[in-house]
C-alpha atoms as a PDB file:
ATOM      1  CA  UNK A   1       0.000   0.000   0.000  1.00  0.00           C
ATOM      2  CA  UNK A   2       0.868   3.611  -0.600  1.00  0.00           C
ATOM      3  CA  UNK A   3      -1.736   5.801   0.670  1.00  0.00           C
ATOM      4  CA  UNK A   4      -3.666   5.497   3.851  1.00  0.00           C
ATOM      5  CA  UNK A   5      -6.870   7.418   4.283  1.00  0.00           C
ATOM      6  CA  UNK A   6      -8.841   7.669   7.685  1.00  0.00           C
ATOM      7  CA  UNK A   7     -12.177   8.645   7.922  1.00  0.00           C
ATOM      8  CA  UNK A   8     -14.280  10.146  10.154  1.00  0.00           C
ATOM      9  CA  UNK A   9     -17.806  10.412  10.504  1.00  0.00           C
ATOM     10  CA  UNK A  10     -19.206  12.737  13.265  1.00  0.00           C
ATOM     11  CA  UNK A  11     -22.779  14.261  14.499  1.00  0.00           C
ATOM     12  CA  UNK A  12     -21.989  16.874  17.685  1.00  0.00           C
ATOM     13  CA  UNK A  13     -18.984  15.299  19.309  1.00  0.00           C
ATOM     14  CA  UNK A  14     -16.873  17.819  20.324  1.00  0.00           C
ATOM     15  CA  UNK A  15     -16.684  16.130  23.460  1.00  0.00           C
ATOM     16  CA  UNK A  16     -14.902  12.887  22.404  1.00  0.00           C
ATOM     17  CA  UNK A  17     -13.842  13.965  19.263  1.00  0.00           C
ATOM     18  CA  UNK A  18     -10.188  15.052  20.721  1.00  0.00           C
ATOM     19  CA  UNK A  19      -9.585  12.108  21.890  1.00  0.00           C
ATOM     20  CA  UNK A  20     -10.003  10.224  18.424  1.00  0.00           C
ATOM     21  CA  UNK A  21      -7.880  12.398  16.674  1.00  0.00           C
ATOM     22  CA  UNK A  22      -5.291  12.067  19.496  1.00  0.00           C
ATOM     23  CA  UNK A  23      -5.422   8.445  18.737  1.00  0.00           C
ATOM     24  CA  UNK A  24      -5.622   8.192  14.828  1.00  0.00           C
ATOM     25  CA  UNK A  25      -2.793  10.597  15.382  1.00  0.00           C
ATOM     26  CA  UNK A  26      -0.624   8.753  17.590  1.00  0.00           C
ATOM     27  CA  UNK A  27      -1.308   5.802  15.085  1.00  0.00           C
ATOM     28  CA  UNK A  28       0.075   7.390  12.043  1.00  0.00           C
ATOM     29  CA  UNK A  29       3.063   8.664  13.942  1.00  0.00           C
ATOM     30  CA  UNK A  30       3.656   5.043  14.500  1.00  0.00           C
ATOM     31  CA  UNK A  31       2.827   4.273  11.091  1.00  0.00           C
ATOM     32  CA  UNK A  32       5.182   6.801   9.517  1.00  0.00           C
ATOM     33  CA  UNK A  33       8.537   5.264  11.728  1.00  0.00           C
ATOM     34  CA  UNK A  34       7.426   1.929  10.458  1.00  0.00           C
ATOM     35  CA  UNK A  35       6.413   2.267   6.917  1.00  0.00           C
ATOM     36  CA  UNK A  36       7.742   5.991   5.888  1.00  0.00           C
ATOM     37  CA  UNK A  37       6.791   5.735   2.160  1.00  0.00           C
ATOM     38  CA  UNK A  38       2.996   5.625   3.139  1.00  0.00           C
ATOM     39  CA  UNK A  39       0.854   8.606   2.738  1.00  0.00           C
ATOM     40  CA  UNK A  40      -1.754   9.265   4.792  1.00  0.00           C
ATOM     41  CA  UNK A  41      -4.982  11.686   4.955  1.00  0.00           C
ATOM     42  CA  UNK A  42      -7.532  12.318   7.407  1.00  0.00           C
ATOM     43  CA  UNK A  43     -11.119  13.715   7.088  1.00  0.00           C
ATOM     44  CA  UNK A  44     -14.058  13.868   9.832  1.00  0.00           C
ATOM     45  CA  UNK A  45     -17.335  13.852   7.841  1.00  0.00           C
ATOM     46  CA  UNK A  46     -19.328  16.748  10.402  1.00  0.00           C
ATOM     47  CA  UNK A  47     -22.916  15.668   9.659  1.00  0.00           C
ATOM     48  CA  UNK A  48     -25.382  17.972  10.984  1.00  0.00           C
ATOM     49  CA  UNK A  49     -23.081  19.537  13.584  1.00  0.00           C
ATOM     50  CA  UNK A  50     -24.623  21.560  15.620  1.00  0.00           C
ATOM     51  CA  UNK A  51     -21.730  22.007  18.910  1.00  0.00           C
ATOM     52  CA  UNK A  52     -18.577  22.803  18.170  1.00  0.00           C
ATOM     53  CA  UNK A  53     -16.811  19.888  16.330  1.00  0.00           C
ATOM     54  CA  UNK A  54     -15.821  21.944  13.438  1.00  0.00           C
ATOM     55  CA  UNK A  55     -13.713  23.922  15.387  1.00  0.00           C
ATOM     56  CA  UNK A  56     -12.018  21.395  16.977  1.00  0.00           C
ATOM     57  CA  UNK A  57     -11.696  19.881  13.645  1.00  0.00           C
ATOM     58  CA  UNK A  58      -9.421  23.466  13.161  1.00  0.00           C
ATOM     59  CA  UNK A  59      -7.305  22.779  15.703  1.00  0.00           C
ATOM     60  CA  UNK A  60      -5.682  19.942  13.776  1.00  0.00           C
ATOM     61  CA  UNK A  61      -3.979  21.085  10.536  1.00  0.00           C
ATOM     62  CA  UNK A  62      -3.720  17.963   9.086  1.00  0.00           C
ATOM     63  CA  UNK A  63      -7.244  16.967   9.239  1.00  0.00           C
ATOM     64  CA  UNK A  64     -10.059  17.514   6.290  1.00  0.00           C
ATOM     65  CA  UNK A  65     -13.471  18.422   7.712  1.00  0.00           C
ATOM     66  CA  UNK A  66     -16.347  18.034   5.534  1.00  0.00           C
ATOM     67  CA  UNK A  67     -19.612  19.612   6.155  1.00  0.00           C
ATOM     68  CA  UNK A  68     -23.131  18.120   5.344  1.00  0.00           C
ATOM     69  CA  UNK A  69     -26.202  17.607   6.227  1.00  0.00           C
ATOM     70  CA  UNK A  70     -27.061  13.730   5.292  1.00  0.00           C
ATOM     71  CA  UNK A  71     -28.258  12.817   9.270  1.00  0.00           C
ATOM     72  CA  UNK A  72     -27.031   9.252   8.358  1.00  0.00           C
ATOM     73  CA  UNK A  73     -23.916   7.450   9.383  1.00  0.00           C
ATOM     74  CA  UNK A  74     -23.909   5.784   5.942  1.00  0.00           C
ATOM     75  CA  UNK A  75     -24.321   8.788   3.678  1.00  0.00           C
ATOM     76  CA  UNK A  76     -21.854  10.541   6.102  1.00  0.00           C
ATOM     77  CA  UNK A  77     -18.965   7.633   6.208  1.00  0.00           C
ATOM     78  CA  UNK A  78     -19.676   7.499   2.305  1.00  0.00           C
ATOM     79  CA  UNK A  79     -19.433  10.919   1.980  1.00  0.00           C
ATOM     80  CA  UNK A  80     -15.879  11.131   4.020  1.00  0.00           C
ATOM     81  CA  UNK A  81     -14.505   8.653   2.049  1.00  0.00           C
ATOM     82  CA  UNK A  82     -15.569  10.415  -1.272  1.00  0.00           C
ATOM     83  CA  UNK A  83     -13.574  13.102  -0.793  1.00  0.00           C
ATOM     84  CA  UNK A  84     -10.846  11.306   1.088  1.00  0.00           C
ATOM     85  CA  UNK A  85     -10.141   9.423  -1.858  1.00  0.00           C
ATOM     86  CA  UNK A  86     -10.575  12.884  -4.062  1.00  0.00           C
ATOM     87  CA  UNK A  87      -7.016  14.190  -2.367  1.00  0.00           C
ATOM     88  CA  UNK A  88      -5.569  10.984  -3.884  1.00  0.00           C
ATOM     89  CA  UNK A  89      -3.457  10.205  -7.255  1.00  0.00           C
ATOM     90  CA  UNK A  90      -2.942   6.895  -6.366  1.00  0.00           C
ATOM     91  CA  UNK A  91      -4.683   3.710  -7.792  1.00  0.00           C
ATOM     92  CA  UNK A  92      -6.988   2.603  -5.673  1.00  0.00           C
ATOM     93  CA  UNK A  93      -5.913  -0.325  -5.532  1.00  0.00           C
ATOM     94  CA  UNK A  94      -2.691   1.282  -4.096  1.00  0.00           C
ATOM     95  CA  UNK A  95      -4.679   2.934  -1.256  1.00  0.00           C
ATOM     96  CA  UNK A  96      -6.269   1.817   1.989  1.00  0.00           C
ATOM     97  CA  UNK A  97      -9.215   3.478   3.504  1.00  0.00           C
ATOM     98  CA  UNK A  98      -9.371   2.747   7.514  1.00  0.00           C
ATOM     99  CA  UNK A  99     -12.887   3.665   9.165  1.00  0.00           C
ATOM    100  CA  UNK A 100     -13.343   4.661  12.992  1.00  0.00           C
ATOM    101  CA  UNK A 101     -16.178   6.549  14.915  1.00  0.00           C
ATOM    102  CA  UNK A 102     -15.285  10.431  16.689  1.00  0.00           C
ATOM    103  CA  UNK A 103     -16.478   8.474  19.641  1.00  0.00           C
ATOM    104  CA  UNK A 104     -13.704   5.958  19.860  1.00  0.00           C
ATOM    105  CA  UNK A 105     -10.025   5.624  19.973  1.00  0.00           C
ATOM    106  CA  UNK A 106      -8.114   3.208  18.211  1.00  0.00           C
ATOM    107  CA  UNK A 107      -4.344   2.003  19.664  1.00  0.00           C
ATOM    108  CA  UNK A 108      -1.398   3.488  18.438  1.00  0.00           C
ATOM    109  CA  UNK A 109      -0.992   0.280  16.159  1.00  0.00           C
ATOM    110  CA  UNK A 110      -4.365   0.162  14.715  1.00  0.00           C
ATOM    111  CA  UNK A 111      -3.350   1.305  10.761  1.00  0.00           C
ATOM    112  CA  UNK A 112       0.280  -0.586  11.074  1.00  0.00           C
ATOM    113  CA  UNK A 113      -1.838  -3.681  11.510  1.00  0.00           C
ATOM    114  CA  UNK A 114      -4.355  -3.116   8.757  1.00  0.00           C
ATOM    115  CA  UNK A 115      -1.590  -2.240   6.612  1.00  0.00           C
ATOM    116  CA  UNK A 116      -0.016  -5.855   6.767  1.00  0.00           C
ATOM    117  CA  UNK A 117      -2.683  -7.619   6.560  1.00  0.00           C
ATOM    118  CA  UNK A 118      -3.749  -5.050   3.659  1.00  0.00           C
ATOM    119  CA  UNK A 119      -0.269  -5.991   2.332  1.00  0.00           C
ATOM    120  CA  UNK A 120      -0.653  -9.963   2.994  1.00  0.00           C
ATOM    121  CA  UNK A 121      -3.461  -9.640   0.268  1.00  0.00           C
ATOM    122  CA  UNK A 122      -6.589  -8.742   2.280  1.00  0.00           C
ATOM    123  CA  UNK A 123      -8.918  -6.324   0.841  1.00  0.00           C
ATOM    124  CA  UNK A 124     -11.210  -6.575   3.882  1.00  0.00           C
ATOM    125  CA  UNK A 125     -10.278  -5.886   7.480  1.00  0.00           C
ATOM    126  CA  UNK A 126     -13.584  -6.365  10.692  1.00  0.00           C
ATOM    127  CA  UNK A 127     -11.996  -4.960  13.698  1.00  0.00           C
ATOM    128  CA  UNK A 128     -13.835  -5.345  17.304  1.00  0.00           C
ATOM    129  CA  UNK A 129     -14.798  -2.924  19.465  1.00  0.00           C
ATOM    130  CA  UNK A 130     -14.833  -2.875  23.156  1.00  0.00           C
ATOM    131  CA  UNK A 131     -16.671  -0.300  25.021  1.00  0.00           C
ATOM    132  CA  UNK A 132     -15.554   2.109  27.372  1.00  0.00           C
ATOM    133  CA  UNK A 133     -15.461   0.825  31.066  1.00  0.00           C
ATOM    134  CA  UNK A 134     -15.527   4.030  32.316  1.00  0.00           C
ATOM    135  CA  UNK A 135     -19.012   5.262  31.032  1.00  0.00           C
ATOM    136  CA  UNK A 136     -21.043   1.794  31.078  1.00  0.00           C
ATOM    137  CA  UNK A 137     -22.002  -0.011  34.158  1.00  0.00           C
ATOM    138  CA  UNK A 138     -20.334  -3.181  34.939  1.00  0.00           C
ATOM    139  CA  UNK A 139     -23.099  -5.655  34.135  1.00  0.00           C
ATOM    140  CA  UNK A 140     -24.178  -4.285  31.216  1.00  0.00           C
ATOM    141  CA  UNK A 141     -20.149  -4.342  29.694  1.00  0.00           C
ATOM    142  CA  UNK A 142     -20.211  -8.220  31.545  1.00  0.00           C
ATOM    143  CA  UNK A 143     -23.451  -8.836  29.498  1.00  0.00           C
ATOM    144  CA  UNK A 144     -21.980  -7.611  26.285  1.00  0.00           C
ATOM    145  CA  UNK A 145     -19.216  -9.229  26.197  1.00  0.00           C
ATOM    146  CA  UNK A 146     -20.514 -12.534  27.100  1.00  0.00           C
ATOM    147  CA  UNK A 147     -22.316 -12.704  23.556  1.00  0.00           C
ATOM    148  CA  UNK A 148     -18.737 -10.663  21.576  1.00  0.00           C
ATOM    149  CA  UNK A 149     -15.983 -12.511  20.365  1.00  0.00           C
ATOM    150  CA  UNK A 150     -12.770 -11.042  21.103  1.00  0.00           C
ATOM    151  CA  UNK A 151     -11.036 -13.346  19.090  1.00  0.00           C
ATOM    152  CA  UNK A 152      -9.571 -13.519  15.147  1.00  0.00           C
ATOM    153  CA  UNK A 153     -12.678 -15.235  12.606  1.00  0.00           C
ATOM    154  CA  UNK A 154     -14.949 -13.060  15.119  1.00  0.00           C
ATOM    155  CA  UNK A 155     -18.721 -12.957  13.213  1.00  0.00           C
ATOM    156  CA  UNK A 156     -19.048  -9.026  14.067  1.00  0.00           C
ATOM    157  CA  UNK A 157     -18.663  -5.800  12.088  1.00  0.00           C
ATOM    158  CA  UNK A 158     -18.276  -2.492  13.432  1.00  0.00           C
ATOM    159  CA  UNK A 159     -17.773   1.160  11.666  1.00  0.00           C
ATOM    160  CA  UNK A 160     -15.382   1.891  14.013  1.00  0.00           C
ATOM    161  CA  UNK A 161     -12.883  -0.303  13.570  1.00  0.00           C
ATOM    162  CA  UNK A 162     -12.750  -1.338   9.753  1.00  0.00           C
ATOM    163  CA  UNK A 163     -10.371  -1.039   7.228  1.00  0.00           C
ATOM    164  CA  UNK A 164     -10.749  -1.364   3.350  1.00  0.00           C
ATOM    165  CA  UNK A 165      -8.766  -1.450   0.001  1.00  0.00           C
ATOM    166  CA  UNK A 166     -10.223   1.205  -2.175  1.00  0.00           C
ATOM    167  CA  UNK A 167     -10.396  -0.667  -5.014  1.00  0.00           C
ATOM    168  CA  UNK A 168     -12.539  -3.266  -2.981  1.00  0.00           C
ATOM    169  CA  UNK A 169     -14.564  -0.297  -1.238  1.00  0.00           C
ATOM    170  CA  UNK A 170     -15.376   0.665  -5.326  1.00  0.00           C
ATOM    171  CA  UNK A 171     -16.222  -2.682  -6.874  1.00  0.00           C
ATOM    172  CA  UNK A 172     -18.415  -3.354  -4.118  1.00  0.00           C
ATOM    173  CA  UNK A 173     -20.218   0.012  -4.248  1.00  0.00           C
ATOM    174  CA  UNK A 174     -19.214   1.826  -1.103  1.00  0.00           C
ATOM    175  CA  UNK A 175     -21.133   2.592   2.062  1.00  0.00           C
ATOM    176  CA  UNK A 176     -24.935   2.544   1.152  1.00  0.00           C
ATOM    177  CA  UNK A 177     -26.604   5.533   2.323  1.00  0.00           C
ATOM    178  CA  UNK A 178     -28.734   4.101   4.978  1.00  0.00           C
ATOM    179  CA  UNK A 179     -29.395   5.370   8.740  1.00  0.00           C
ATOM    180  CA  UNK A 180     -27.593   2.289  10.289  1.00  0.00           C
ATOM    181  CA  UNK A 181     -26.038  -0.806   8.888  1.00  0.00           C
ATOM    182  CA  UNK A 182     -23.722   0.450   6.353  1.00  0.00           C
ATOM    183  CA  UNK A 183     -20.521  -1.404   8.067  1.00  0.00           C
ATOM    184  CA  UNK A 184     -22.415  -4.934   7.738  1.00  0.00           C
ATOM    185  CA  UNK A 185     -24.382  -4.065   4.267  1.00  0.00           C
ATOM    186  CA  UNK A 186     -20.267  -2.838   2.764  1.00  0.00           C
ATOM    187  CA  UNK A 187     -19.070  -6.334   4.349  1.00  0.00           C
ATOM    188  CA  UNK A 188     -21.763  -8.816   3.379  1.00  0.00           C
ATOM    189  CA  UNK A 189     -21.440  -7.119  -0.481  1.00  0.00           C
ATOM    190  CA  UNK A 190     -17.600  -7.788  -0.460  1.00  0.00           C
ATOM    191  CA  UNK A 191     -18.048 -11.182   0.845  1.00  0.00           C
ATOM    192  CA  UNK A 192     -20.310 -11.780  -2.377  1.00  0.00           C
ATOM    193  CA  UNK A 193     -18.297 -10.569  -4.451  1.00  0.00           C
ATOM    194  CA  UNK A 194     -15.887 -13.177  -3.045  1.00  0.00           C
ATOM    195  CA  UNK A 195     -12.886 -10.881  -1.747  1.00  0.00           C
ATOM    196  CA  UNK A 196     -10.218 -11.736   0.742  1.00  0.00           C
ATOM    197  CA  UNK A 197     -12.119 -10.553   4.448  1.00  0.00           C
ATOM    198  CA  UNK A 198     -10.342 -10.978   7.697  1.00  0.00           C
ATOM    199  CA  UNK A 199     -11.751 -10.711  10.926  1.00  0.00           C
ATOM    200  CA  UNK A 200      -9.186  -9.730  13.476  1.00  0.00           C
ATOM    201  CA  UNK A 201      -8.991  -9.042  16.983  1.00  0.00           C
ATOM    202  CA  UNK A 202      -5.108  -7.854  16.563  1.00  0.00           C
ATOM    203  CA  UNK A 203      -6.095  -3.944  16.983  1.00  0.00           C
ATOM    204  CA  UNK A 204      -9.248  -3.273  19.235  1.00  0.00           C
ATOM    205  CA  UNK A 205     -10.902  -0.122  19.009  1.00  0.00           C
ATOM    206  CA  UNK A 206     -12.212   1.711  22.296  1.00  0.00           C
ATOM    207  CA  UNK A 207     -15.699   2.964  21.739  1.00  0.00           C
ATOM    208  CA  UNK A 208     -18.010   5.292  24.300  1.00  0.00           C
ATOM    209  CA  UNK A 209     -20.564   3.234  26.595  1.00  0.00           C
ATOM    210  CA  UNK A 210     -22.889   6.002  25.954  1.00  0.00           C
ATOM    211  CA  UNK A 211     -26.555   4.195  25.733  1.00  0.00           C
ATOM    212  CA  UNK A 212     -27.681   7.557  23.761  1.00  0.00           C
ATOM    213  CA  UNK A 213     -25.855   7.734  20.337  1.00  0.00           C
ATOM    214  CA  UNK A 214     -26.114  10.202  17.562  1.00  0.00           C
ATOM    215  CA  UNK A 215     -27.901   8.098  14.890  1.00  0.00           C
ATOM    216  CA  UNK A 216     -30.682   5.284  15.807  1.00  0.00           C
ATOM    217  CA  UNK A 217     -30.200   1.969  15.221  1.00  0.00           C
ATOM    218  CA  UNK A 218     -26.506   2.504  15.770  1.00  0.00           C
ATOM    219  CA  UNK A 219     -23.900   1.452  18.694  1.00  0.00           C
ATOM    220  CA  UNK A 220     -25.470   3.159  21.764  1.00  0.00           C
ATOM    221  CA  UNK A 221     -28.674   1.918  20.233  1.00  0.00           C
ATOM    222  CA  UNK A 222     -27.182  -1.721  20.319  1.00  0.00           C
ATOM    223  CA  UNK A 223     -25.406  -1.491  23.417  1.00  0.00           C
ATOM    224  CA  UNK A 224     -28.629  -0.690  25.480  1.00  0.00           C
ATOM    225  CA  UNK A 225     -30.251  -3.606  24.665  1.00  0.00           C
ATOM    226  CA  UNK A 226     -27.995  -5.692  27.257  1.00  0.00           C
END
């Protein structure tokens, strides 16, 4: 791979938002010591921000905000990586685009390992999640991850930690524009079209324990169901 693009999607999260970008940040630091020849861009997709995540957005010069109005994670993530892969001149096939929520963090190895598996011939990577021990209550964390696989061939897909070769992301249509899903609808359409998938445990994401999210049907909406 030559390129690495990170996207972003965000609805009001000026709150956690620093501490993604501290982390996506931290990861391509570690990224550029390892593999220096990689590019990398990063764009937050501000959908219907109404707080003050553009502005913390500012505060990072490296970072591409977006602004629109969709009021859908899919249309938003699909919209981030639109223009991500606009600030390209590589071949997509030569580019990676790695997907988190502004609500999570992802360790400081997170793109290193997509990258070699991207570079071991995967076109697909499913990440878990884990969710933040600090803002859920014990049981309900203890109930969730009694029916989560934290293991590699894990059956789960989350937005937040997924990573994709563009060429795959194109060929299999890119994230649908739907309210919730788009993670599992962009996986179960690259499985048909019989690319390489791997499900890996090797880089888990932190995500908030919040049980009120920003779009229905999504994490928080999950998460409260335990």
């Amino acid at each position: 791979m030559r390129e690495v693009v990170v996207v972003i999607p965000a609805k009001d999260e000026e709150e956690l938002l620093p501490r993604c970008l501290a982390s996506v940040d931290a990861s391509l630091r570690r990224l550029a010591v390892a593999q220096p020849r990689v590019r990398a861009a990063v764009v937050v997709a501000l959908d219907c921000c109404r707080d003050g995540s553009e502005q913390v957005v500012s505060r990072w010069p490296a970072v591409r905000g977006v602004r629109l109005e969709a009021g859908g994670a899919g249309a938003a993530r699909a919209a981030g990586v639109k223009e991500a892969l606009a600030l390209t001149a590589m071949p997509p096939e030569k580019v990676w685009i790695a997907s988190t929520d502004a609500d999570s963090a992802v360790p400081d190895w997170w793109l290193l390992h997509q990258l070699d598996l991207a570079d071991a011939g995967i076109d697909l990577v499913l990440g878990t999640v884990i969710p933040d021990p600090e803002d859920v209550a014990p049981d309900r964390l203890a109930a969730w991850l009694a029916v989560h696989e934290l293991a590699d061939g894990h059956g789960h897909v989350f937005g937040a930690n997924l990573g994709i070769r563009a060429s795959a992301y194109l060929a299999a249509g890119g994230f649908p524009e739907v309210p919730a899903g788009e993670d599992a609808a962009l996986a179960q359409r690259a499985r048909e079209l019989g690319m390489n998938v791997r499900a890996s445990d090797g880089a888990r994401v932190l995500t908030s324990g919040r049980l009120r999210g920003r779009s229905r049907g999504g994490f928080a909406d999950f998460l409260a169901a335990f």
